[in-house]
PDB file of N, CA and C in Angstrom:
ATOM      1  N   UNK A   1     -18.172 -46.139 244.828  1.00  0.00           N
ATOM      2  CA  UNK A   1     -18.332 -47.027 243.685  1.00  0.00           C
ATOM      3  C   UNK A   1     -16.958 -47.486 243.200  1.00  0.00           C
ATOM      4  N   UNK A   2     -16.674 -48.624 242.599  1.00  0.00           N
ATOM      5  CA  UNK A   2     -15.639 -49.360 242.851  1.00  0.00           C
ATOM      6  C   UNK A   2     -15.262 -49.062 241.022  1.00  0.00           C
ATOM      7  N   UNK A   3     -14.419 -48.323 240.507  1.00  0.00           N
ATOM      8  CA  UNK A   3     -13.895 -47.895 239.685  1.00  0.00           C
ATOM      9  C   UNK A   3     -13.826 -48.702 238.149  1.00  0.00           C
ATOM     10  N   UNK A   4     -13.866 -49.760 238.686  1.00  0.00           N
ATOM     11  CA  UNK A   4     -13.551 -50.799 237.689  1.00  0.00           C
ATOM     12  C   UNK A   4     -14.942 -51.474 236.981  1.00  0.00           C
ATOM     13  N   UNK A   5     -15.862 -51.379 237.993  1.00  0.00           N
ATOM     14  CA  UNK A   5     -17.239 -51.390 237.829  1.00  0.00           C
ATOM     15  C   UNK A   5     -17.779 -50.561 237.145  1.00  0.00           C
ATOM     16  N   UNK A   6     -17.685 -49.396 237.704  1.00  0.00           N
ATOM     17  CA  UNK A   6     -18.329 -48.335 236.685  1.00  0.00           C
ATOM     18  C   UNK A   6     -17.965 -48.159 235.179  1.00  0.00           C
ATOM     19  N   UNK A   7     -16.590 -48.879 234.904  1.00  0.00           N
ATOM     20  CA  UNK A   7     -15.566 -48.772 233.547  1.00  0.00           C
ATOM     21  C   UNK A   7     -16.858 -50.022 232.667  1.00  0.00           C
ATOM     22  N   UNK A   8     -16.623 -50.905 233.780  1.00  0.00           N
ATOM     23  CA  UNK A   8     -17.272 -52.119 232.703  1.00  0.00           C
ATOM     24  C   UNK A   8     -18.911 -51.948 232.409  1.00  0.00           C
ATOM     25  N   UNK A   9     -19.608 -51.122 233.092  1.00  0.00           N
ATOM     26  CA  UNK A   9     -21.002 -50.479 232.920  1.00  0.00           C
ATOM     27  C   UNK A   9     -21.199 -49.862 231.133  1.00  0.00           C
ATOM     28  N   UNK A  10     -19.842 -49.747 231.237  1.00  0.00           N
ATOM     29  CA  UNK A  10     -19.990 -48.447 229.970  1.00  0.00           C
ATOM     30  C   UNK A  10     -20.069 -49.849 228.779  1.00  0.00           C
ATOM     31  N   UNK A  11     -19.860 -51.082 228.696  1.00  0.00           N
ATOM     32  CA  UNK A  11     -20.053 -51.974 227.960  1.00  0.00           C
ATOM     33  C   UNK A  11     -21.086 -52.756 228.008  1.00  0.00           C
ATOM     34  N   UNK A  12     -22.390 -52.795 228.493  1.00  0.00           N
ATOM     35  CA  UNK A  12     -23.433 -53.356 229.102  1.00  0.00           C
ATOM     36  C   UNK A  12     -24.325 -53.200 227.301  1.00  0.00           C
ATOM     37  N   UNK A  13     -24.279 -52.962 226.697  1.00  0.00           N
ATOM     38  CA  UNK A  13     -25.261 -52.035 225.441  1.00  0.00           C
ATOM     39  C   UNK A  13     -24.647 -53.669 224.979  1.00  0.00           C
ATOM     40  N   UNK A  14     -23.289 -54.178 225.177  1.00  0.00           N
ATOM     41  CA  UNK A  14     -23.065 -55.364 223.833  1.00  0.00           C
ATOM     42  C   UNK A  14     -23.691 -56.548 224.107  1.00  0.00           C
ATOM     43  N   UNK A  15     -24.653 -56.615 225.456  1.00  0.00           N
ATOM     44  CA  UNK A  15     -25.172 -57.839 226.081  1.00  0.00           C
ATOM     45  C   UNK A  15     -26.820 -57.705 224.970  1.00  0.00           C
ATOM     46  N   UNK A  16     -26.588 -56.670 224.264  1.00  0.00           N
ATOM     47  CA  UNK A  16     -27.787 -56.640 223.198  1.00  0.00           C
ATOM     48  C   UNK A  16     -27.732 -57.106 222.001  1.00  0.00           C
ATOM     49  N   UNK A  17     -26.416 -57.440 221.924  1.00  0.00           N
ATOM     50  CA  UNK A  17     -26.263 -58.106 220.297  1.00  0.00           C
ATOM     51  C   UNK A  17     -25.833 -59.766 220.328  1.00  0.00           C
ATOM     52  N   UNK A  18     -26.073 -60.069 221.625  1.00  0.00           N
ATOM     53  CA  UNK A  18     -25.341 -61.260 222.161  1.00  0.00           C
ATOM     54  C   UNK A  18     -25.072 -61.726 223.296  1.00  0.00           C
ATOM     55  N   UNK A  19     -24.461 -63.146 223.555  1.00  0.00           N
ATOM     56  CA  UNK A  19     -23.927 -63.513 224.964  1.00  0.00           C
ATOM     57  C   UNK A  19     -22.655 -62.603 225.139  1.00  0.00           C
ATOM     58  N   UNK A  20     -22.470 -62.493 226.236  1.00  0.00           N
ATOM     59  CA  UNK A  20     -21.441 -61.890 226.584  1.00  0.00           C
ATOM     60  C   UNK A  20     -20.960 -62.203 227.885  1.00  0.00           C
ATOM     61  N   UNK A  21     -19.371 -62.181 228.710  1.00  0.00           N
ATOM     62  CA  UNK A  21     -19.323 -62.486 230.054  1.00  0.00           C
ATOM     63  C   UNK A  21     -17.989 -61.819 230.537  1.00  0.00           C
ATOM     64  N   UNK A  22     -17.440 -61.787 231.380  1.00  0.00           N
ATOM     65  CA  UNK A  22     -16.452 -61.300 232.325  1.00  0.00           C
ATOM     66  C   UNK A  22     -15.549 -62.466 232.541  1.00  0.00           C
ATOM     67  N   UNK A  23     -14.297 -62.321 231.699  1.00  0.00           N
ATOM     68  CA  UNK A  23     -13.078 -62.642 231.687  1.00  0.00           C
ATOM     69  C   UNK A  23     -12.106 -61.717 232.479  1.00  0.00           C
ATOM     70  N   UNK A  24     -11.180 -61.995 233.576  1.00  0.00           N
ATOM     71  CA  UNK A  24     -10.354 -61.408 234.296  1.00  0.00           C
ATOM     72  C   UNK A  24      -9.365 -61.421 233.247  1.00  0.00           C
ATOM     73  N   UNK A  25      -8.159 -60.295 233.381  1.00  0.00           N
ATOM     74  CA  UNK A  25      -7.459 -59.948 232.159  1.00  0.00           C
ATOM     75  C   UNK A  25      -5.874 -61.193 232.593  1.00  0.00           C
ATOM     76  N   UNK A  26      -6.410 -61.566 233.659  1.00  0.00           N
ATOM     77  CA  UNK A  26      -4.801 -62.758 234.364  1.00  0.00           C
ATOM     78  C   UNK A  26      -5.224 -64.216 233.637  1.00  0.00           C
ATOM     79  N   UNK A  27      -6.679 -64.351 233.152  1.00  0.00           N
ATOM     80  CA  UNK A  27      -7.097 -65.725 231.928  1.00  0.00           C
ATOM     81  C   UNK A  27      -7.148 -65.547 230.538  1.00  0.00           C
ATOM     82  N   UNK A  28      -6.089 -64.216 229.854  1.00  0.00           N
ATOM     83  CA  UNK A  28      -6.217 -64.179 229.063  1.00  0.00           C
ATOM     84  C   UNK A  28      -4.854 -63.725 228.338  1.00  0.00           C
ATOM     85  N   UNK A  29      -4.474 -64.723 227.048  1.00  0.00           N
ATOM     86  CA  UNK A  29      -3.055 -64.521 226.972  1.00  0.00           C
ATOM     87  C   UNK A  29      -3.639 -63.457 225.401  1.00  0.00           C
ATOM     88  N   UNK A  30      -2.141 -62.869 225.086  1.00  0.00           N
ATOM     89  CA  UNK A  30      -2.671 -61.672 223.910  1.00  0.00           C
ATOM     90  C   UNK A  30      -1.682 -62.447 223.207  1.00  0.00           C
ATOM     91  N   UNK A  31      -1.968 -62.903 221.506  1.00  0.00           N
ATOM     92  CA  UNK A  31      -1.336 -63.582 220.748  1.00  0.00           C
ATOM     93  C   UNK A  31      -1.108 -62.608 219.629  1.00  0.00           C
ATOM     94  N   UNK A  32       0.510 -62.357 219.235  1.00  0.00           N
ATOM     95  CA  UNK A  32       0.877 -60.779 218.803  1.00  0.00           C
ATOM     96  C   UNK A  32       0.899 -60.862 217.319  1.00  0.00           C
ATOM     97  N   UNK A  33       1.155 -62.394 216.949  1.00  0.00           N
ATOM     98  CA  UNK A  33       0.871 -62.674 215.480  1.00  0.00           C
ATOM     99  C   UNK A  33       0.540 -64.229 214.957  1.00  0.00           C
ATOM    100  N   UNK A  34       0.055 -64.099 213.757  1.00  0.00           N
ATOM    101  CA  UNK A  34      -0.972 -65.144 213.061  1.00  0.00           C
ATOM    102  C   UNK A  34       0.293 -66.245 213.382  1.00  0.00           C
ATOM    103  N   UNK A  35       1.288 -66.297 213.419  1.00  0.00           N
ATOM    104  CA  UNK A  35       2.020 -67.803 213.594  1.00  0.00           C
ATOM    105  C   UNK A  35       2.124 -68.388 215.190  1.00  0.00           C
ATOM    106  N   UNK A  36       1.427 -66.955 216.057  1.00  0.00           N
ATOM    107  CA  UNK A  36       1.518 -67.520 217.145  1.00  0.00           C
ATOM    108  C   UNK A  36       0.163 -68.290 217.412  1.00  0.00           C
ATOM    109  N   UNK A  37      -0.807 -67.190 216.659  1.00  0.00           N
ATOM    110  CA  UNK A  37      -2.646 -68.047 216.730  1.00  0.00           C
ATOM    111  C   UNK A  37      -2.351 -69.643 216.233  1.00  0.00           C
ATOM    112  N   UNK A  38      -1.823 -70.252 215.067  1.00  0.00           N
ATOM    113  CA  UNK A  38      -1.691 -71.289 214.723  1.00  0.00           C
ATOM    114  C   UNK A  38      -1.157 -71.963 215.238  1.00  0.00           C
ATOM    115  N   UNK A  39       0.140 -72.035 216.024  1.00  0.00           N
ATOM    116  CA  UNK A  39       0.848 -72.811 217.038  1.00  0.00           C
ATOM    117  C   UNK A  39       0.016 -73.148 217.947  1.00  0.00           C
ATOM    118  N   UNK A  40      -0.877 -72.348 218.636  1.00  0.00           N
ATOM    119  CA  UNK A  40      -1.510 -72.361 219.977  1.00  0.00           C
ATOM    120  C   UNK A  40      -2.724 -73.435 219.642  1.00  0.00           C
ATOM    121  N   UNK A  41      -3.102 -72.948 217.952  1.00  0.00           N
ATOM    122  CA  UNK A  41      -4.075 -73.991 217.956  1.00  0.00           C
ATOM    123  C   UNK A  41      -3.556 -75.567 217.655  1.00  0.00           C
ATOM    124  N   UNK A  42      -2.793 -75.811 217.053  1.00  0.00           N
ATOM    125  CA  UNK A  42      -1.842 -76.910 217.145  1.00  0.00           C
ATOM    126  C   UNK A  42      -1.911 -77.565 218.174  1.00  0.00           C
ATOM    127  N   UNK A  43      -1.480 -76.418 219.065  1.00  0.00           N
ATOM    128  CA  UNK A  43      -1.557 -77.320 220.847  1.00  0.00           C
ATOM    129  C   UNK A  43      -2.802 -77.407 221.124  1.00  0.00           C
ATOM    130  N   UNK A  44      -3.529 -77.044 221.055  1.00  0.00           N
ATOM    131  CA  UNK A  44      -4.714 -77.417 221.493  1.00  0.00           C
ATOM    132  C   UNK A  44      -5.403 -78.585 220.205  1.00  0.00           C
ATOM    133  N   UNK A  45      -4.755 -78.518 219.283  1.00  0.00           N
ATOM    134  CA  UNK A  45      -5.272 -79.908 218.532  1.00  0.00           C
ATOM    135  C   UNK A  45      -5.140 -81.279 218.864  1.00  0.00           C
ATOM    136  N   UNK A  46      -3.693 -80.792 219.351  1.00  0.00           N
ATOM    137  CA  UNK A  46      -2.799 -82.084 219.583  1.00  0.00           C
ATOM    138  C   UNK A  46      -3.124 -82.734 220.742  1.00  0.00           C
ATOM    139  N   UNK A  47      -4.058 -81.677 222.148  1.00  0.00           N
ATOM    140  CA  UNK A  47      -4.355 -82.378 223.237  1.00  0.00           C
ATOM    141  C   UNK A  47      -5.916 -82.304 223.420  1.00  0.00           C
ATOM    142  N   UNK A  48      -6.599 -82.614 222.031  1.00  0.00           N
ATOM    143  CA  UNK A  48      -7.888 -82.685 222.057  1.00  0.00           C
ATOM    144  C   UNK A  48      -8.195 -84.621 222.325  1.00  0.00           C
ATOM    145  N   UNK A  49      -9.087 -84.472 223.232  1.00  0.00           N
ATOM    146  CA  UNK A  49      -9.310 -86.189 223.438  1.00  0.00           C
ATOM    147  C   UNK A  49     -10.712 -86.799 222.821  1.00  0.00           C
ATOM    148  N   UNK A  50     -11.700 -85.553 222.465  1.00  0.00           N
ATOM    149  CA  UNK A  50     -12.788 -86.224 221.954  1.00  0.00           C
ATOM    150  C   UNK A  50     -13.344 -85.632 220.583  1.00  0.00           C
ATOM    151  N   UNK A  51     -13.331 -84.167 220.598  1.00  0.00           N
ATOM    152  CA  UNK A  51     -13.610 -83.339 219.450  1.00  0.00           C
ATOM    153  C   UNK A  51     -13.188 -82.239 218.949  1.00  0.00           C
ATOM    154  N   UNK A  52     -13.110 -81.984 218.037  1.00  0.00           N
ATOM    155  CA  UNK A  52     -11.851 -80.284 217.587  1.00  0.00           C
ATOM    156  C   UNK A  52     -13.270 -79.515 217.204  1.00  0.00           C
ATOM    157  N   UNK A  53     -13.803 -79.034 217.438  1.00  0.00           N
ATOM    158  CA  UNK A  53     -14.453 -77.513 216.847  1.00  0.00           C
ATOM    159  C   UNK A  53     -13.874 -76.041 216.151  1.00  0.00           C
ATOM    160  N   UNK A  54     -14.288 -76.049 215.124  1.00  0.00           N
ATOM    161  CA  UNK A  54     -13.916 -74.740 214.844  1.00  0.00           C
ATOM    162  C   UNK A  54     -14.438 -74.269 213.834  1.00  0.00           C
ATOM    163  N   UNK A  55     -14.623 -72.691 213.663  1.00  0.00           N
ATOM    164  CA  UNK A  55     -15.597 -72.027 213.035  1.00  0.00           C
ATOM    165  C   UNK A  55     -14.460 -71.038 212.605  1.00  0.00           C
ATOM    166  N   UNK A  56     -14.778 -70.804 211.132  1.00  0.00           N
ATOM    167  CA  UNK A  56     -13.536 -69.690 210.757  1.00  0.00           C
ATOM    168  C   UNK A  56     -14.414 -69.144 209.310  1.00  0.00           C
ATOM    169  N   UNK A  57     -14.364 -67.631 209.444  1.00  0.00           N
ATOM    170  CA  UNK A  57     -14.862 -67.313 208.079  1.00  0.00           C
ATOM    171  C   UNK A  57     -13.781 -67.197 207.019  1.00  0.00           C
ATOM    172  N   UNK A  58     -12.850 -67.655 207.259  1.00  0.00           N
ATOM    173  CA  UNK A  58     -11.728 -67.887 205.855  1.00  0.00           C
ATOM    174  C   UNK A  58     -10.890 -68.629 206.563  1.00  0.00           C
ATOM    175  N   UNK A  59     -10.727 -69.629 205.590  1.00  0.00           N
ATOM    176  CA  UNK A  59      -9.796 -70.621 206.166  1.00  0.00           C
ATOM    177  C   UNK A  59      -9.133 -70.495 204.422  1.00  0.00           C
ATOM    178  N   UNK A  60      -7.760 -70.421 204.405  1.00  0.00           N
ATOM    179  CA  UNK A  60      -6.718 -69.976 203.265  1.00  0.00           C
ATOM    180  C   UNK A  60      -6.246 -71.881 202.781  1.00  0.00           C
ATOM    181  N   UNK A  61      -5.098 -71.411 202.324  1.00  0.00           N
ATOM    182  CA  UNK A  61      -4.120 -72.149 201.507  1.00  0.00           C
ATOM    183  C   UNK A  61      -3.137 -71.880 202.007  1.00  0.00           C
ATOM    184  N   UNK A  62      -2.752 -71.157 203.115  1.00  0.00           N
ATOM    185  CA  UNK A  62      -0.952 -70.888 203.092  1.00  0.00           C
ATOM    186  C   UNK A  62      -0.489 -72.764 203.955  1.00  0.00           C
ATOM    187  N   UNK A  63       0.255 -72.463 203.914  1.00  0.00           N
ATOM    188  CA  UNK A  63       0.992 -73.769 204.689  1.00  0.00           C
ATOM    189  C   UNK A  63       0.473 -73.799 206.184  1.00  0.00           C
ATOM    190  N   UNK A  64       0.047 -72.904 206.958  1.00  0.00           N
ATOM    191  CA  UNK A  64      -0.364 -72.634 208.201  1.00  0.00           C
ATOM    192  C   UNK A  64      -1.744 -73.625 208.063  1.00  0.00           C
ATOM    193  N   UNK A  65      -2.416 -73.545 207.049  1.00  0.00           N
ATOM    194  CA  UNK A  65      -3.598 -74.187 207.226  1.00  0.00           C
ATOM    195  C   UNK A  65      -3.848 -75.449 206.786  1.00  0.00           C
ATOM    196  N   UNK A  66      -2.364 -75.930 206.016  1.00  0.00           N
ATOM    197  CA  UNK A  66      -2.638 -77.352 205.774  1.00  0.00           C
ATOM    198  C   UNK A  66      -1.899 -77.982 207.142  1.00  0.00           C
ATOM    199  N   UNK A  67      -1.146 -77.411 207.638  1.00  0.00           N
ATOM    200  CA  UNK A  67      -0.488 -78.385 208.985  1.00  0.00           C
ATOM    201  C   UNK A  67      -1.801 -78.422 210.149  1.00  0.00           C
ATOM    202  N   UNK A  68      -2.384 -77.102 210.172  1.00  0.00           N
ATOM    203  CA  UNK A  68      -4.127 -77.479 211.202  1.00  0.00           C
ATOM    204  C   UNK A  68      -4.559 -78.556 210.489  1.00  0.00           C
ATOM    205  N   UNK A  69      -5.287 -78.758 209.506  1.00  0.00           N
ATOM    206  CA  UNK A  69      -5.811 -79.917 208.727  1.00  0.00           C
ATOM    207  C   UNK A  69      -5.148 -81.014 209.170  1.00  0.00           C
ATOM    208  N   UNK A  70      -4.015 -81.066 208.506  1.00  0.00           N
ATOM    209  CA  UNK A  70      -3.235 -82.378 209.174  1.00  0.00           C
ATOM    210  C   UNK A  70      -2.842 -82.823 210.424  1.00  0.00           C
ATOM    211  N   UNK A  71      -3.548 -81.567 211.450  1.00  0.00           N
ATOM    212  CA  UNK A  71      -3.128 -81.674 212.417  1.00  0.00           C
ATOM    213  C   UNK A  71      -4.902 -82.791 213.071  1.00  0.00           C
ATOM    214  N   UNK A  72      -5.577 -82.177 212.777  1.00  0.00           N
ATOM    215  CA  UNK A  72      -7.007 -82.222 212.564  1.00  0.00           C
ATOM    216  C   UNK A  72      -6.865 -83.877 212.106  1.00  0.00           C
ATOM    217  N   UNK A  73      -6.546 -84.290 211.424  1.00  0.00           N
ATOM    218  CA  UNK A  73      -7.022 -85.321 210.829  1.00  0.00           C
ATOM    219  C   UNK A  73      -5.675 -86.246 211.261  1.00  0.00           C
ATOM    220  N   UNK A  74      -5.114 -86.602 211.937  1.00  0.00           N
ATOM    221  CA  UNK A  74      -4.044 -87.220 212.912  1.00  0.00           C
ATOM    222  C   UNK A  74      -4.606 -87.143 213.922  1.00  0.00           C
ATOM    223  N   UNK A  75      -5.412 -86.349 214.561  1.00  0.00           N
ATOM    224  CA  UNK A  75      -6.327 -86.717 215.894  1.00  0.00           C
ATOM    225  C   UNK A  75      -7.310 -87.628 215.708  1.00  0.00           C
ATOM    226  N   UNK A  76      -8.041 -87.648 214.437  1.00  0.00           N
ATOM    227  CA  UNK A  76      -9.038 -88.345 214.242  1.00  0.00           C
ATOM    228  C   UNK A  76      -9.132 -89.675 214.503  1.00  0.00           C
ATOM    229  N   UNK A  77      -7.489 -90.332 214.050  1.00  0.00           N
ATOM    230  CA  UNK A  77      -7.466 -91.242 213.858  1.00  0.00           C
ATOM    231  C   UNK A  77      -7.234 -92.001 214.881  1.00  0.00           C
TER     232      UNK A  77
END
């Protein structure tokens, strides 16, 4: 039995609360702090061509979240 398989077995229970899928760990970058999450989304604002989606259960006031907004609404246009 192939080691890595049996590891990811032990997570099979969360396909009960939801979708769930298998991401290889080489498609996935680790973002170490909140100014790096916001940059990244920036870039991905900035090279959106048809629609921005996003779902956030708190979206603040710091300055981080008015440059998304403005980032958001400069694509629109």
């Amino acid at each position: 039995m192939n080691p890595s398989s049996s590891c990811l077995n032990k997570f099979n229970w969360i396909s009960n609360y939801g979708p769930s899928f298998i991401i290889p760990a080489s498609h996935c970058d680790v973002l170490y702090e909140p100014s790096d999450f916001f940059k990244e989304l920036n870039n991905i604002f900035a090279n959106a061509k048809k629609r921005i989606y996003i779902s956030s259960l708190y979206f603040g006031t710091d300055p981080y979240e008015y440059e998304l907004v403005d980032k958001i609404c400069l694509q629109k246009q």
